[in-house]
PDB file of N, CA and C in Angstrom:
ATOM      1  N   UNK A   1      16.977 -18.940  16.023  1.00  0.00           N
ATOM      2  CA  UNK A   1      18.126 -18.478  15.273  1.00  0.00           C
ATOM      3  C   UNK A   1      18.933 -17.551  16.168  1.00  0.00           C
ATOM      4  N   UNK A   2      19.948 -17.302  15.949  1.00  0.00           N
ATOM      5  CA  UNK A   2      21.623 -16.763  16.959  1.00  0.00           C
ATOM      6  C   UNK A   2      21.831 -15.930  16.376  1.00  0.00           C
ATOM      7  N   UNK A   3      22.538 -14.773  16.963  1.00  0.00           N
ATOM      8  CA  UNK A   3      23.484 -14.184  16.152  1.00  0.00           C
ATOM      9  C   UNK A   3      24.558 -14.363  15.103  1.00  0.00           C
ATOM     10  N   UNK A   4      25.107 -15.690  15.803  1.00  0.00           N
ATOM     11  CA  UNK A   4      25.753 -16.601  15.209  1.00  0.00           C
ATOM     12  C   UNK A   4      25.334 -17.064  13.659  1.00  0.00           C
ATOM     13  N   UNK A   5      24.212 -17.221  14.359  1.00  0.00           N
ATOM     14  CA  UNK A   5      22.990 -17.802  12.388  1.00  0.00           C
ATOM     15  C   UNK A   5      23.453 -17.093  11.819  1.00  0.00           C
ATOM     16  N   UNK A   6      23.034 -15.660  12.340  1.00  0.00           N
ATOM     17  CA  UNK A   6      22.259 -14.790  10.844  1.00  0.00           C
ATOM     18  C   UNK A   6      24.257 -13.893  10.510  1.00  0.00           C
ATOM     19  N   UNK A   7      25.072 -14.044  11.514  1.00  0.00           N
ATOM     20  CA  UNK A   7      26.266 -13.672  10.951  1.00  0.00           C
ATOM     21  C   UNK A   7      27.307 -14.871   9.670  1.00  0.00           C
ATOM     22  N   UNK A   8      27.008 -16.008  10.250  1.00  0.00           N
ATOM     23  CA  UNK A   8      27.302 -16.926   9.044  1.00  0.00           C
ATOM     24  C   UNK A   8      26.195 -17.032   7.904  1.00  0.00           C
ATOM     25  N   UNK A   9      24.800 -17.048   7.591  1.00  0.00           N
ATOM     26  CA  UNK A   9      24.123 -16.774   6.941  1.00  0.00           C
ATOM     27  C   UNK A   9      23.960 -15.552   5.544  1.00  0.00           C
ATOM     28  N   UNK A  10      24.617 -14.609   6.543  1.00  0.00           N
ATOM     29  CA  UNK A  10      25.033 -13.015   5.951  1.00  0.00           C
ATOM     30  C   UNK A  10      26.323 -13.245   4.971  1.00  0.00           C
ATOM     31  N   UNK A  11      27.124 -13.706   5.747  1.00  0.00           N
ATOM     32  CA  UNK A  11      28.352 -14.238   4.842  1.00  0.00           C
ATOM     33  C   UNK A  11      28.523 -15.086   3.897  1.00  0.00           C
ATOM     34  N   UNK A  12      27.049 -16.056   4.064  1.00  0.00           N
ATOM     35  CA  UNK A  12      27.753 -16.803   2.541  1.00  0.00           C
ATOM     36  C   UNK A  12      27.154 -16.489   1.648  1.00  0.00           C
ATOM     37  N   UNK A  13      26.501 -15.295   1.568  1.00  0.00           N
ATOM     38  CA  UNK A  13      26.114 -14.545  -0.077  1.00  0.00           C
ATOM     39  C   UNK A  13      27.222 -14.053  -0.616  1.00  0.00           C
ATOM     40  N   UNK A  14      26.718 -13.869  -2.380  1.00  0.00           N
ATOM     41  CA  UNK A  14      27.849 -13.777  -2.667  1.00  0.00           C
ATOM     42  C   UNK A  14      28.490 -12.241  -2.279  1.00  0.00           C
ATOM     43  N   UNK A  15      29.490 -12.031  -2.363  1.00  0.00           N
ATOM     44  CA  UNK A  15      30.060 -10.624  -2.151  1.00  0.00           C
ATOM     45  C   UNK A  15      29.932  -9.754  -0.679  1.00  0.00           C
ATOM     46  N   UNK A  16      29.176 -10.800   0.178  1.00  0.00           N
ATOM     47  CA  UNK A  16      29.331 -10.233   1.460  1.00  0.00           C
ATOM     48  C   UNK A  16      30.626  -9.837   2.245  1.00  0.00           C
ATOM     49  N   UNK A  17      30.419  -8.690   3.089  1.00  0.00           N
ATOM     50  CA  UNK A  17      31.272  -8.551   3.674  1.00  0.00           C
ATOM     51  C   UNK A  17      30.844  -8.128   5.268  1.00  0.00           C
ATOM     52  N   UNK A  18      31.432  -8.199   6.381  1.00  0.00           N
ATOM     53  CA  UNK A  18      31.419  -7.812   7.797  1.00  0.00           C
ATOM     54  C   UNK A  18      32.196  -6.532   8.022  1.00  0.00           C
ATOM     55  N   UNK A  19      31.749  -5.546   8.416  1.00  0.00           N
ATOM     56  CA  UNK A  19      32.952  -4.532   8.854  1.00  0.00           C
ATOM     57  C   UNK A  19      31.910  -3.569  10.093  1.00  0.00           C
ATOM     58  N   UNK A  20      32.638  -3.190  11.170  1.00  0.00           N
ATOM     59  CA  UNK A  20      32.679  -2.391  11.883  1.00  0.00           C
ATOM     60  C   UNK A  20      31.242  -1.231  11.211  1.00  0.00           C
ATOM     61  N   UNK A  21      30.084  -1.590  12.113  1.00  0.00           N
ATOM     62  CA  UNK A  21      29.763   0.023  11.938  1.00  0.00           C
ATOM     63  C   UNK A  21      28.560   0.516  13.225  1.00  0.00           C
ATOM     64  N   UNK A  22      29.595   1.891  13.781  1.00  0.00           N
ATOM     65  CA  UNK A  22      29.625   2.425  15.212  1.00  0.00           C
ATOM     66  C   UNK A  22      30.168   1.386  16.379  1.00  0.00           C
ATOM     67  N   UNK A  23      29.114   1.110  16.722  1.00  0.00           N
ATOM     68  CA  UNK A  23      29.235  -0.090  17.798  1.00  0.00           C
ATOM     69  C   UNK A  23      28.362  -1.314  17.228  1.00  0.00           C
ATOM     70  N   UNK A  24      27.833  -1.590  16.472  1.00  0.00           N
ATOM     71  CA  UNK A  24      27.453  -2.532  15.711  1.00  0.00           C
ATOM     72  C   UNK A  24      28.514  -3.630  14.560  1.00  0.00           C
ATOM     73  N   UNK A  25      27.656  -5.098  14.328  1.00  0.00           N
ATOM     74  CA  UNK A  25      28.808  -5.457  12.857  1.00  0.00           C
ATOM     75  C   UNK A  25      27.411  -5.194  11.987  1.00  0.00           C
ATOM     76  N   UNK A  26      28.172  -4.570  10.612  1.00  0.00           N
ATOM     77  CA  UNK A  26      27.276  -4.546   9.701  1.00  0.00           C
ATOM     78  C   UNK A  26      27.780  -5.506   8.607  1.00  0.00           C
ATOM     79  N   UNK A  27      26.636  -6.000   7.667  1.00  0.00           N
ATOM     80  CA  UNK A  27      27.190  -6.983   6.953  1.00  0.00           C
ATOM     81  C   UNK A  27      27.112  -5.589   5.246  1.00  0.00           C
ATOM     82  N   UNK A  28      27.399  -6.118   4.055  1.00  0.00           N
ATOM     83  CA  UNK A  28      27.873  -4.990   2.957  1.00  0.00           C
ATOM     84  C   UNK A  28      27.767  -5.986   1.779  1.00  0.00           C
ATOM     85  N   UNK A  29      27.465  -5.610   0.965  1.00  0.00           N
ATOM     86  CA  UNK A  29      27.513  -5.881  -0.389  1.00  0.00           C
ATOM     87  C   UNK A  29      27.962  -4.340  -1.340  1.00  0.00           C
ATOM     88  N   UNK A  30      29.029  -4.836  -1.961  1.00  0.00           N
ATOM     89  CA  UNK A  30      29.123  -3.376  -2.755  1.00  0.00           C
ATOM     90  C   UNK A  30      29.158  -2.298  -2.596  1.00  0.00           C
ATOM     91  N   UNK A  31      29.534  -2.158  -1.028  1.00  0.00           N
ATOM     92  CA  UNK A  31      29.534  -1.163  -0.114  1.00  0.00           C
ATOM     93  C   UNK A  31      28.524  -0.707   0.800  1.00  0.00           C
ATOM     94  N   UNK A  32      27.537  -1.363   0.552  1.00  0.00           N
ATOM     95  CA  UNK A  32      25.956  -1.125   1.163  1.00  0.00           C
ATOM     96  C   UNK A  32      25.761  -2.037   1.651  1.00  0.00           C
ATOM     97  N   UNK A  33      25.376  -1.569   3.317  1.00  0.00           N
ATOM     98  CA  UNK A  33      24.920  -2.052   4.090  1.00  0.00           C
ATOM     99  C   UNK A  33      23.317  -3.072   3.526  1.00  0.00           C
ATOM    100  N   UNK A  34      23.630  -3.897   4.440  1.00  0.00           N
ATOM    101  CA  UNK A  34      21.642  -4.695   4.294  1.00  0.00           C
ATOM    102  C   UNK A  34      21.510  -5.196   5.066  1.00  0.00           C
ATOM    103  N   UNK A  35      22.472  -5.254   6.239  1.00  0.00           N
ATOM    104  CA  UNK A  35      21.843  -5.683   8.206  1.00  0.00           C
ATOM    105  C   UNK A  35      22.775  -5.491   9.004  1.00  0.00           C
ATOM    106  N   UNK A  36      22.452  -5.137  10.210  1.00  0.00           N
ATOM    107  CA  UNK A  36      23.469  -4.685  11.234  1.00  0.00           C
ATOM    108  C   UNK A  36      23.148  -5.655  12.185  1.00  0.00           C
ATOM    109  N   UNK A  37      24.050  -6.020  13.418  1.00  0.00           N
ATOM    110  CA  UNK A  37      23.522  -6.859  14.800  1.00  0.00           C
ATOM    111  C   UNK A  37      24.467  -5.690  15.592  1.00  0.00           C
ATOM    112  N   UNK A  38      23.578  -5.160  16.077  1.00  0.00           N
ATOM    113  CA  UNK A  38      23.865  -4.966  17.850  1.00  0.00           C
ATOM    114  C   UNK A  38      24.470  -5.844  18.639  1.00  0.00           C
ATOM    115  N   UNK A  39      25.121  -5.091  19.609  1.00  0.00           N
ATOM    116  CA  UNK A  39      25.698  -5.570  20.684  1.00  0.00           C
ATOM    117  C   UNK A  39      25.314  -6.722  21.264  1.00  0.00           C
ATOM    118  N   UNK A  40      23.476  -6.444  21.669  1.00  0.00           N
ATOM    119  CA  UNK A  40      23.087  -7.109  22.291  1.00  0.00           C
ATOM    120  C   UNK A  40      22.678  -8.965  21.764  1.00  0.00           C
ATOM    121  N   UNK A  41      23.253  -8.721  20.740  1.00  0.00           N
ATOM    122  CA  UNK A  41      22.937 -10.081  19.761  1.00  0.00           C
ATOM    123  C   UNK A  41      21.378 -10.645  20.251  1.00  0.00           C
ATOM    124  N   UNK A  42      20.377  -9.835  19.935  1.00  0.00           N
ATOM    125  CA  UNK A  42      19.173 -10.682  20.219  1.00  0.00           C
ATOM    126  C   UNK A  42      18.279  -9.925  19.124  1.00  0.00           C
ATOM    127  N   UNK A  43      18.769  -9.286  18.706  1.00  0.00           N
ATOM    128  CA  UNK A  43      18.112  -8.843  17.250  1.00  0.00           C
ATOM    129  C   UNK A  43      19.025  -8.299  16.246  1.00  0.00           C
ATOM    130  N   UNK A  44      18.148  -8.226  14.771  1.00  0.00           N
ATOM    131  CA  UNK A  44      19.105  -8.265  13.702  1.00  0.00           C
ATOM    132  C   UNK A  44      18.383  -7.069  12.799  1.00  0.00           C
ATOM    133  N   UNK A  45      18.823  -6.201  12.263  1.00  0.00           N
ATOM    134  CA  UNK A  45      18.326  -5.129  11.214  1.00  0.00           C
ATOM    135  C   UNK A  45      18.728  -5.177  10.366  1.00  0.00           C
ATOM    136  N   UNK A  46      17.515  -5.221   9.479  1.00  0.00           N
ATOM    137  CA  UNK A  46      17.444  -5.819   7.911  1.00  0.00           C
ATOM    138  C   UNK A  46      17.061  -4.432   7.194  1.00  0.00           C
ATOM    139  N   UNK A  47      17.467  -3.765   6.299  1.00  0.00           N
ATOM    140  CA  UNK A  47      17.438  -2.533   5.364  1.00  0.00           C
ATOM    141  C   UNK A  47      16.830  -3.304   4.216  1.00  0.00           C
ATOM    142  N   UNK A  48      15.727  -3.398   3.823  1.00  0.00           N
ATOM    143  CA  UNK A  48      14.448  -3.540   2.967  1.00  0.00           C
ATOM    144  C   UNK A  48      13.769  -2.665   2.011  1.00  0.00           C
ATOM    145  N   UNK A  49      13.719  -2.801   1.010  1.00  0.00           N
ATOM    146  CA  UNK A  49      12.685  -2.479   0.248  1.00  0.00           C
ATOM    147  C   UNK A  49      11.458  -1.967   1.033  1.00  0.00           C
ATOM    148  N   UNK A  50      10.801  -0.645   0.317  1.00  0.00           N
ATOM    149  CA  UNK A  50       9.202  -0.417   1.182  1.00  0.00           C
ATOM    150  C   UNK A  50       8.743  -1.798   0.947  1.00  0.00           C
ATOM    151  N   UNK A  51       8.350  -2.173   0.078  1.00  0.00           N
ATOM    152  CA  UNK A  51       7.533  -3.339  -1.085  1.00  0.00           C
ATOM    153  C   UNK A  51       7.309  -3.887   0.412  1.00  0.00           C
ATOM    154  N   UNK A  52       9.241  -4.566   0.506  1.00  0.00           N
ATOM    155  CA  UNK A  52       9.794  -6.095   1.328  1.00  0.00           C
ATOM    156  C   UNK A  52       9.305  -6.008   2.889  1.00  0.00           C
ATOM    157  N   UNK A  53       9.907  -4.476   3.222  1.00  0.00           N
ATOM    158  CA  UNK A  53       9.377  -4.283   4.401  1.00  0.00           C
ATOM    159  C   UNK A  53       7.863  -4.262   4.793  1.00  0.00           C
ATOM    160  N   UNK A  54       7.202  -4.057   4.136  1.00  0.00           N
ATOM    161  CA  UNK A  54       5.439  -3.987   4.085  1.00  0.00           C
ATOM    162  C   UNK A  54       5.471  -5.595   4.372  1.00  0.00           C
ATOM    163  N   UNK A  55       5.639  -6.562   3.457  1.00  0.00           N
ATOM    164  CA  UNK A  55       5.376  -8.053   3.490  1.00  0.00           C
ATOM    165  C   UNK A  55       5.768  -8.656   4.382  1.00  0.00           C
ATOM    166  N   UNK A  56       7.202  -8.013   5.158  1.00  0.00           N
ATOM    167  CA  UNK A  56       7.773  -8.673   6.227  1.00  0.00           C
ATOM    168  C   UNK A  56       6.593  -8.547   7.532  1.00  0.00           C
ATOM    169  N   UNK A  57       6.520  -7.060   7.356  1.00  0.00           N
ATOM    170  CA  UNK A  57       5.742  -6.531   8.554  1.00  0.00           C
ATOM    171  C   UNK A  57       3.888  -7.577   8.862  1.00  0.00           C
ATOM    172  N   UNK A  58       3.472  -7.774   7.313  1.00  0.00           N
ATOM    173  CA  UNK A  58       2.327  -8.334   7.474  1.00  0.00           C
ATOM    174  C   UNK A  58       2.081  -9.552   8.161  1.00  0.00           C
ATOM    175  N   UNK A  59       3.402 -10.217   7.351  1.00  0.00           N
ATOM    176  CA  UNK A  59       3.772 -12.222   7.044  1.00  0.00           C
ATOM    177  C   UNK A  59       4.296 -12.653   8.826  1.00  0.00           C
ATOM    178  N   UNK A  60       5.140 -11.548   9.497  1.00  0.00           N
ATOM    179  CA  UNK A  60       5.908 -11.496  10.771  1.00  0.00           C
ATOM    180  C   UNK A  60       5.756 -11.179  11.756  1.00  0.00           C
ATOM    181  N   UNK A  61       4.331 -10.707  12.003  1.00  0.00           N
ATOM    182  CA  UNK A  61       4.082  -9.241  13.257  1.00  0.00           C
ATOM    183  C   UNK A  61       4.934 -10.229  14.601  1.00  0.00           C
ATOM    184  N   UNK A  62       4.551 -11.479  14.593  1.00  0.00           N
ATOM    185  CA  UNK A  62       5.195 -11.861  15.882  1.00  0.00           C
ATOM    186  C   UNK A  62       6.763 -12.062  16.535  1.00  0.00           C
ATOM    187  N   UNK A  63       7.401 -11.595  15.292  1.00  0.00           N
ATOM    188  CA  UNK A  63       8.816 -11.640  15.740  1.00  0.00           C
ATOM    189  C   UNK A  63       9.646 -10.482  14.422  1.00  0.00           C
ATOM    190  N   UNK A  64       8.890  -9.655  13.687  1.00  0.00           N
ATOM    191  CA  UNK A  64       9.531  -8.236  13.402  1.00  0.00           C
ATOM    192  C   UNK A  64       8.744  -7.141  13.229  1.00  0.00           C
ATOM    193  N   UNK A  65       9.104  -5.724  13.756  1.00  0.00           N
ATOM    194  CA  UNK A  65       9.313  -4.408  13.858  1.00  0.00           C
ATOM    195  C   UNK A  65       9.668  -3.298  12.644  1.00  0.00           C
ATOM    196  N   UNK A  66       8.712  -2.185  12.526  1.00  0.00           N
ATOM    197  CA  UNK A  66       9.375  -1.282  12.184  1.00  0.00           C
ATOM    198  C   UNK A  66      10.644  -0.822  12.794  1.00  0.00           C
ATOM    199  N   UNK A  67      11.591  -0.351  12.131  1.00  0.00           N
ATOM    200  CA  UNK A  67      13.318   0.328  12.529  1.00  0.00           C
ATOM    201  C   UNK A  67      12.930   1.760  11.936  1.00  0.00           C
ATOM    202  N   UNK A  68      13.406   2.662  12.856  1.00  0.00           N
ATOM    203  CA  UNK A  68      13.627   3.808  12.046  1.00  0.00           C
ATOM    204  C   UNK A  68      14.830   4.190  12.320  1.00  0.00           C
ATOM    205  N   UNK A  69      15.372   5.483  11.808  1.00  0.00           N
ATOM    206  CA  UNK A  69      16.299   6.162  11.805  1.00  0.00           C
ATOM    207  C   UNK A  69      15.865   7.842  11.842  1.00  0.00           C
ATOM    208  N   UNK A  70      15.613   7.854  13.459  1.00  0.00           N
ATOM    209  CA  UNK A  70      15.029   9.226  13.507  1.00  0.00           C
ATOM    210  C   UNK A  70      13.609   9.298  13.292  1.00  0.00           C
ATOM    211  N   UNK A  71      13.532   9.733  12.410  1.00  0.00           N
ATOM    212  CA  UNK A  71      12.069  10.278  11.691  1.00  0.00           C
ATOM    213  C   UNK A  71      11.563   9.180  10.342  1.00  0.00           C
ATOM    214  N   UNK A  72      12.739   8.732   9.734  1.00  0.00           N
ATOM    215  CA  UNK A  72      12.901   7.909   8.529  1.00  0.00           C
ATOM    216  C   UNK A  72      12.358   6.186   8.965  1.00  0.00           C
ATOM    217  N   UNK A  73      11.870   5.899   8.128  1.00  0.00           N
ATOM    218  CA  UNK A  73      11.824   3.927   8.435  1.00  0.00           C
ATOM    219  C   UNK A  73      12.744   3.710   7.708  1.00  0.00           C
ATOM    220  N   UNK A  74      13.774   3.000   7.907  1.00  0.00           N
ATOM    221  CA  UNK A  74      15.015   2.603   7.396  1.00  0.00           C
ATOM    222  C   UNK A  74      15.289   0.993   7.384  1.00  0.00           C
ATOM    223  N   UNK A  75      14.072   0.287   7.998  1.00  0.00           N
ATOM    224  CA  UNK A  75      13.815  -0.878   7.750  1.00  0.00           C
ATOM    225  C   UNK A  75      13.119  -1.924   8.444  1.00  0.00           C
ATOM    226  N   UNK A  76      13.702  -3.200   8.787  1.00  0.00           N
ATOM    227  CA  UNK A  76      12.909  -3.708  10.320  1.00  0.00           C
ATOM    228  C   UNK A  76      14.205  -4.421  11.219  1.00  0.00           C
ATOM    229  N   UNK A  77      13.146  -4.424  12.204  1.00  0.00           N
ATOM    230  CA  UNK A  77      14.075  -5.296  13.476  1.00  0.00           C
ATOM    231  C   UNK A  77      13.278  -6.373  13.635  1.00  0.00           C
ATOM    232  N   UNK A  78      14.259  -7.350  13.743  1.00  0.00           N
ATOM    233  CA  UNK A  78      13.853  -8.979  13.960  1.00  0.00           C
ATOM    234  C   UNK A  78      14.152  -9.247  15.387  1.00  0.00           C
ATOM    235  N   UNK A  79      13.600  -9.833  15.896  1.00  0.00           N
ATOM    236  CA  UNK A  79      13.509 -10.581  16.885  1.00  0.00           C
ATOM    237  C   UNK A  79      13.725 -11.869  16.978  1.00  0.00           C
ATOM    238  N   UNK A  80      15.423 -12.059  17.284  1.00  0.00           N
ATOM    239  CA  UNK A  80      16.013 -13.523  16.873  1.00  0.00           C
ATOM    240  C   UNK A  80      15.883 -14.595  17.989  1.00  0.00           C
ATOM    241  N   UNK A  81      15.133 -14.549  19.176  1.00  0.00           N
ATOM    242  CA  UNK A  81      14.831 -15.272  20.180  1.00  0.00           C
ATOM    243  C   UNK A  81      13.352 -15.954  19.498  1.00  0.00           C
ATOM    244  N   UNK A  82      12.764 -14.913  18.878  1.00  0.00           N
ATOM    245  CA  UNK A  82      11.250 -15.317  18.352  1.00  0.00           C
ATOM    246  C   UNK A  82      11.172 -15.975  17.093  1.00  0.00           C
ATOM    247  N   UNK A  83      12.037 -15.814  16.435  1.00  0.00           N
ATOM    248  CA  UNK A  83      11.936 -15.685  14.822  1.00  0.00           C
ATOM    249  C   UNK A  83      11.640 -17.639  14.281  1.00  0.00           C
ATOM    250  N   UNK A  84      11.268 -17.031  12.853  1.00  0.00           N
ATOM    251  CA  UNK A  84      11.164 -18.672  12.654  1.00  0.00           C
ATOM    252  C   UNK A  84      12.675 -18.706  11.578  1.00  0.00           C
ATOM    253  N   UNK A  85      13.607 -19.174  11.964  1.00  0.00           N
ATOM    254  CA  UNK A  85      15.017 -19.372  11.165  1.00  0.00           C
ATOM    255  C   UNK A  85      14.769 -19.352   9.822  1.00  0.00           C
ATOM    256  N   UNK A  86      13.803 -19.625   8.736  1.00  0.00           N
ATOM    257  CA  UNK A  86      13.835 -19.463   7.280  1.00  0.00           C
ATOM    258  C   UNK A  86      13.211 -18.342   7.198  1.00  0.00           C
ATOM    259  N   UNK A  87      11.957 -17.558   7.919  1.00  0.00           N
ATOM    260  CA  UNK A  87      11.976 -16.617   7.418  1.00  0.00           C
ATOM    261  C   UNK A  87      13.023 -15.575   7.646  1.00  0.00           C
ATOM    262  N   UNK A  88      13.949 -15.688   8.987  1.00  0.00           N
ATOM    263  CA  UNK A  88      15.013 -14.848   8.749  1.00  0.00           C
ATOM    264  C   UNK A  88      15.814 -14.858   7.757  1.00  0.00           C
ATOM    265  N   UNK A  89      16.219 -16.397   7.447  1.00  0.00           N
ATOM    266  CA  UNK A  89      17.137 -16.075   6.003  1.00  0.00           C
ATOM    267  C   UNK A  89      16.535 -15.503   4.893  1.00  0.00           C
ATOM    268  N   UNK A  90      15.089 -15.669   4.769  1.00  0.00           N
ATOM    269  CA  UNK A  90      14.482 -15.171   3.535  1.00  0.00           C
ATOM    270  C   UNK A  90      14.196 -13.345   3.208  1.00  0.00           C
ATOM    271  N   UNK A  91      14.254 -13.145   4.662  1.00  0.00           N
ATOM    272  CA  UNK A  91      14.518 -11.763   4.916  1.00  0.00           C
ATOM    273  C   UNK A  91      15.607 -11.162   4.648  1.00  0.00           C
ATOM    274  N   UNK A  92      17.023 -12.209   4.906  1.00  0.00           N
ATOM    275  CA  UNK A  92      18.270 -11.458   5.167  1.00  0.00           C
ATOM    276  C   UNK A  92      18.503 -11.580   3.258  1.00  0.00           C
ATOM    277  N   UNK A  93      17.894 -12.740   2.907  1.00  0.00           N
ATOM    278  CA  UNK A  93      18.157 -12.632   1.336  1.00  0.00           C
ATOM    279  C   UNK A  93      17.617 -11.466   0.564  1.00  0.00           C
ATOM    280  N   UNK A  94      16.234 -11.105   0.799  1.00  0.00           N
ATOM    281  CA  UNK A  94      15.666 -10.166   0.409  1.00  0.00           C
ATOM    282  C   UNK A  94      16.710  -8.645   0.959  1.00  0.00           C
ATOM    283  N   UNK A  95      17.342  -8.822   1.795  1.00  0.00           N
ATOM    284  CA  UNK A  95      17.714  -7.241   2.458  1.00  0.00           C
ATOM    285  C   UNK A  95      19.339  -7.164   1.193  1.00  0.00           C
ATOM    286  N   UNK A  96      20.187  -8.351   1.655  1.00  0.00           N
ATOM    287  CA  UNK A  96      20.978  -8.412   0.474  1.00  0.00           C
ATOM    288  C   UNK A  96      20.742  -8.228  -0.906  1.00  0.00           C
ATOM    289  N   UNK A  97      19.264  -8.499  -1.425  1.00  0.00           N
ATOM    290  CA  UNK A  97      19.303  -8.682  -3.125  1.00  0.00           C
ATOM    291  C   UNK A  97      19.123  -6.999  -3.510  1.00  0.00           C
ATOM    292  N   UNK A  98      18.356  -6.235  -2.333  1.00  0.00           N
ATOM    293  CA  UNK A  98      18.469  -5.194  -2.306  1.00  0.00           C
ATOM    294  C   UNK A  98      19.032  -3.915  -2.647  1.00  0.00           C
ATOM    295  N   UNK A  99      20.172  -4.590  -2.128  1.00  0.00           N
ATOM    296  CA  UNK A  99      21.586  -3.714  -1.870  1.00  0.00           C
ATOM    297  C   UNK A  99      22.620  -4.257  -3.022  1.00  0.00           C
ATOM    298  N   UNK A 100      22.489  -5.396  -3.387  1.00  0.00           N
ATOM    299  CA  UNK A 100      23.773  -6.148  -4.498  1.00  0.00           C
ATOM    300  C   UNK A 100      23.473  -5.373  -5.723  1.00  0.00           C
ATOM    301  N   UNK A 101      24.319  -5.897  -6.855  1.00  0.00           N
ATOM    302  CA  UNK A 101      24.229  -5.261  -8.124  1.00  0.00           C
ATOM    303  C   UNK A 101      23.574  -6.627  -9.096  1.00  0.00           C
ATOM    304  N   UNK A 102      23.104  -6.359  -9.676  1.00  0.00           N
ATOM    305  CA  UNK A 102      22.708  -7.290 -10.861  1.00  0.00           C
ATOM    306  C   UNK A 102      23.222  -8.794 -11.114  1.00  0.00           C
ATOM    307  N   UNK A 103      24.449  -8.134 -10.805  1.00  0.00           N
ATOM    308  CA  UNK A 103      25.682  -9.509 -11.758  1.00  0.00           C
ATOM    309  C   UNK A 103      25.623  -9.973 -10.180  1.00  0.00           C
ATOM    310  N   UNK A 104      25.847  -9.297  -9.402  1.00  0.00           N
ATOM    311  CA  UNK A 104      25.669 -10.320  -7.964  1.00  0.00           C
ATOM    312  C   UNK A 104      24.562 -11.025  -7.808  1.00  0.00           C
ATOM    313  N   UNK A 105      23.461 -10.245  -7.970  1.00  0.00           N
ATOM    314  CA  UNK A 105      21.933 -11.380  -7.839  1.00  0.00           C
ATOM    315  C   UNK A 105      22.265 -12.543  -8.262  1.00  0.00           C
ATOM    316  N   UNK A 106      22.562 -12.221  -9.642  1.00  0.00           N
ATOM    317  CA  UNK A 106      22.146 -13.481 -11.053  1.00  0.00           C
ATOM    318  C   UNK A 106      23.491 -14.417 -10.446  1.00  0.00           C
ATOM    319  N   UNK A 107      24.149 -14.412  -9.914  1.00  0.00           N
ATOM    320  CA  UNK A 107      25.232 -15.675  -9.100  1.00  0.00           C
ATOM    321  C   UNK A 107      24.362 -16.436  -8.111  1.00  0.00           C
ATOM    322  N   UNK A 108      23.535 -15.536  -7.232  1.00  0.00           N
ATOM    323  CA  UNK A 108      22.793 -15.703  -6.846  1.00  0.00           C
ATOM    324  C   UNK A 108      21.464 -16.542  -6.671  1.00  0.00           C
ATOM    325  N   UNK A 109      20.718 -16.382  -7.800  1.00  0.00           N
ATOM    326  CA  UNK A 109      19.820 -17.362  -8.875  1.00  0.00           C
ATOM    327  C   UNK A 109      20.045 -17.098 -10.310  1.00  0.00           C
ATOM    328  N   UNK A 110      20.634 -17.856 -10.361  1.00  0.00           N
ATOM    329  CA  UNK A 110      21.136 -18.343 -11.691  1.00  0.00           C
ATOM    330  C   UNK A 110      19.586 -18.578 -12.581  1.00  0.00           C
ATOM    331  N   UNK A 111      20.200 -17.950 -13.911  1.00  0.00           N
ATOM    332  CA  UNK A 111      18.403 -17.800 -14.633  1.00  0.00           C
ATOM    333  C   UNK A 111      17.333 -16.646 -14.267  1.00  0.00           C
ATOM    334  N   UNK A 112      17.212 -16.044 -13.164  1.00  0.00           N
ATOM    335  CA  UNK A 112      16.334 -15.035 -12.895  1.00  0.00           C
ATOM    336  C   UNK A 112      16.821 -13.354 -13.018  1.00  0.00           C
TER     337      UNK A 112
END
């Protein structure tokens, strides 16, 4: 999976958005962030749930990372040279459902 992937991937949820943040693109739902790509486009940070992040960390060791922010875990880093392409989307879905509001999920999966 590319940078490329996980930036068209990011976008076709509903209510996504791309905007500028620092030197990074971050993607937004509702104003909240739920993944950034670096410069270096070879990894992707996903803002997770403890729960999500625990499962990612177990299900993934070979291609994602604890992220912190300082002192804080603020989520994980993927490793998009390594990664297996569905669990990134299933990650980037989980980092979005996160951050969306209700009425966004349920567009989302309809019924749940």
């Amino acid at each position: 999976m590319t940078a490329d992937d996980v930036r068209r991937y990011a976008l076709s949820l509903p209510g996504a958005i791309e905007q500028p943040h620092f030197d990074m693109a971050s993607f937004r739902v509702g104003g909240k962030i739920f993944a950034t790509l670096p410069p270096a486009d070879d990894v992707v940070h996903l803002f997770l749930t403890e729960s999500d992040r625990d499962i990612a960390l177990d299900l993934h060791r070979a291609f994602v990372e604890v992220l912190t922010w300082g002192q804080r875990v603020a989520g994980v880093r993927v490793r998009l040279g390594r990664a297996d392409a569905r669990a990134v989307r299933d990650l980037i879905d989980c980092a979005w459902a996160g951050k969306a509001s209700k009425t966004l999920r349920a567009t989302r999966n309809p019924g749940q």
